[in-house]
Protein backbone atom coordinates (compact mmCIF):
# COMPACT_ATOMS: atom_id res chain seq x y z
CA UNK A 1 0.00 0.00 0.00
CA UNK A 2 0.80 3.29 -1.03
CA UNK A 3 0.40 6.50 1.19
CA UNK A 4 -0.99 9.71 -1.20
CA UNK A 5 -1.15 13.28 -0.09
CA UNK A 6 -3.90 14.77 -2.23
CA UNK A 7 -4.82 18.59 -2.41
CA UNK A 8 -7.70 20.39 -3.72
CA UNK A 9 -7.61 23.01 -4.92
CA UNK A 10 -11.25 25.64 -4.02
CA UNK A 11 -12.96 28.14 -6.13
CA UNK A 12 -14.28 31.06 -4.23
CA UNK A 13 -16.96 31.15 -6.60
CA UNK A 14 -18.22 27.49 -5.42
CA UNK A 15 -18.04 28.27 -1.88
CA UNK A 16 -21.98 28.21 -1.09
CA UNK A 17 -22.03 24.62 -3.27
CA UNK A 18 -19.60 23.63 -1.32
CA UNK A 19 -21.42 24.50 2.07
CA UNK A 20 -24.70 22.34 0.58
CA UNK A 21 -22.61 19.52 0.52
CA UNK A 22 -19.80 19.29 3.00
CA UNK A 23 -22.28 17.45 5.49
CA UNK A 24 -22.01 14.79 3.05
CA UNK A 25 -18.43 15.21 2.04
CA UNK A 26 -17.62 14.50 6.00
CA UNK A 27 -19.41 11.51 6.02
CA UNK A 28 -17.85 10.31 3.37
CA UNK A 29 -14.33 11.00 5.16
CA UNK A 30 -15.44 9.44 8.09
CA UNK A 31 -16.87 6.23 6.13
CA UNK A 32 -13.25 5.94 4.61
CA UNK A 33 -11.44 6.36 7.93
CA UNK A 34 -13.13 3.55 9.10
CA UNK A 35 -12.40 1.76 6.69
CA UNK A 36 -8.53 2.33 7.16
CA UNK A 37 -8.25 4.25 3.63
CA UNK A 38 -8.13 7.64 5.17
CA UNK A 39 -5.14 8.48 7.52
CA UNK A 40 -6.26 12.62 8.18
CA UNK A 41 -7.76 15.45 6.46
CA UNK A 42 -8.72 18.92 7.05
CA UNK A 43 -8.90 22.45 4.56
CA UNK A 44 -6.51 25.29 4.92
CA UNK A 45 -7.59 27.88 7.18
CA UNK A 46 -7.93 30.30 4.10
CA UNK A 47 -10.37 28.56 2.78
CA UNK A 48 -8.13 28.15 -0.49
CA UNK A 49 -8.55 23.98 -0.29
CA UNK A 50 -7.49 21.12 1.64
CA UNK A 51 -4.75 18.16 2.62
CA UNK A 52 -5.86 14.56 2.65
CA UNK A 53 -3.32 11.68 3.41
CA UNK A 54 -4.76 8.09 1.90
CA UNK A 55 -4.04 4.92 1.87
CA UNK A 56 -4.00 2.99 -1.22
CA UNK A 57 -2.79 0.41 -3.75
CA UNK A 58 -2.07 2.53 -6.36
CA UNK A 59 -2.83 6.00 -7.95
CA UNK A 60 -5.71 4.41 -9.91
CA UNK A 61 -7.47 3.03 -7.01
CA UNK A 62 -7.30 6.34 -5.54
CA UNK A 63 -8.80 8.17 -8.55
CA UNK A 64 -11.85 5.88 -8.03
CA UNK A 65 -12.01 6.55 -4.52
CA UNK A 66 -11.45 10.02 -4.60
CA UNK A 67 -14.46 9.95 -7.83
CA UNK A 68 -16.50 8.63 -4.87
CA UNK A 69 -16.57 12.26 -3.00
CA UNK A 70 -19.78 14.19 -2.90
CA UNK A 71 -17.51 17.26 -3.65
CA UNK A 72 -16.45 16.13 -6.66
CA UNK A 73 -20.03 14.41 -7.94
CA UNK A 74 -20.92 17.93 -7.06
CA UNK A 75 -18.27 20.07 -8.80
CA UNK A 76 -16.96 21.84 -5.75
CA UNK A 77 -13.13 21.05 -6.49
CA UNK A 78 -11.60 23.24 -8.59
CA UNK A 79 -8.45 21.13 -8.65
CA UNK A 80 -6.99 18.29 -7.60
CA UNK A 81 -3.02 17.50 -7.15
CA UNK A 82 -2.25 13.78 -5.98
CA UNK A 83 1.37 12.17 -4.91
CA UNK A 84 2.84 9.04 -3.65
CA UNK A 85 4.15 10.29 -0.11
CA UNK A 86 6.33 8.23 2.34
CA UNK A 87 6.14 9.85 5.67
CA UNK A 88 8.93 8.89 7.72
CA UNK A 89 8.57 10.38 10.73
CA UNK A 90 5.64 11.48 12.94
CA UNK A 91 2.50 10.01 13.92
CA UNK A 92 2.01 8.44 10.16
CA UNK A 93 5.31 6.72 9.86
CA UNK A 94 3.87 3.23 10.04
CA UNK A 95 2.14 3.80 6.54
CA UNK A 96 5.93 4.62 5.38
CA UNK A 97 6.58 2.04 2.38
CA UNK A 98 9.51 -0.29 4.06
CA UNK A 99 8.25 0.46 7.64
C-alpha cells in the first residue's frame, strides 16, 4: 500500500455549493477512515482547499475513490493534485513504504 497526499484546490466562486454539501463530504471522510483508507484530512484555514493523506494500492485506485466524493459528484473542487508520499517520521510513519 501506497500512502498519497492529495490537495484540492477551491474556487471562491463554489463556496456556497460547497457549504450544501460538506455534510455529506464528511461523512464520506469518516466512512473511509473507518475503513482504514483515510489516515487525516482537514482544509486550509484560508479557505483556499485542503490536505488529505490516503491509503492505497495505487494511484488508480485512488482516482476511483477520490471519484467517490460528494464534492467532486458535485463540482466543488476546482483542482486536484495527488502524490505518492512516504512519511517517515511522525505520527504516520507506520504507513511509510519499508516500515
Amino acid at each position: 500500500m501506497t500512502v498519497f497526499a492529495v490537495e484540492y484546490v477551491y474556487d471562491p466562486d463554489l463556496a456556497e455549493r460547497r457549504d450544501e454539501c460538506r455534510p455529506a463530504h464528511r461523512q464520506w471522510l469518516g466512512e473511509l477512515v473507518e475503513a482504514g483508507v483515510l489516515l487525516a484530512s482537514g482544509p486550509y484555514l484560508d479557505g483556499s482547499g485542503g490536505l488529505f493523506a490516503f491509503v492505497a494500492a495505487d494511484e488508480a485506485e485512488l482516482h476511483k475513490v477520490l471519484a467517490q466524493d460528494p464534492f467532486a459528484l458535485h463540482g466543488c473542487v476546482a483542482g486536484t493534485r495527488t502524490t505518492g508520499w512516504n512519511p517517515v517520521t511522525g505520527l504516520l510513519k507506520e504507513y511509510a513504504q519499508g516500515a
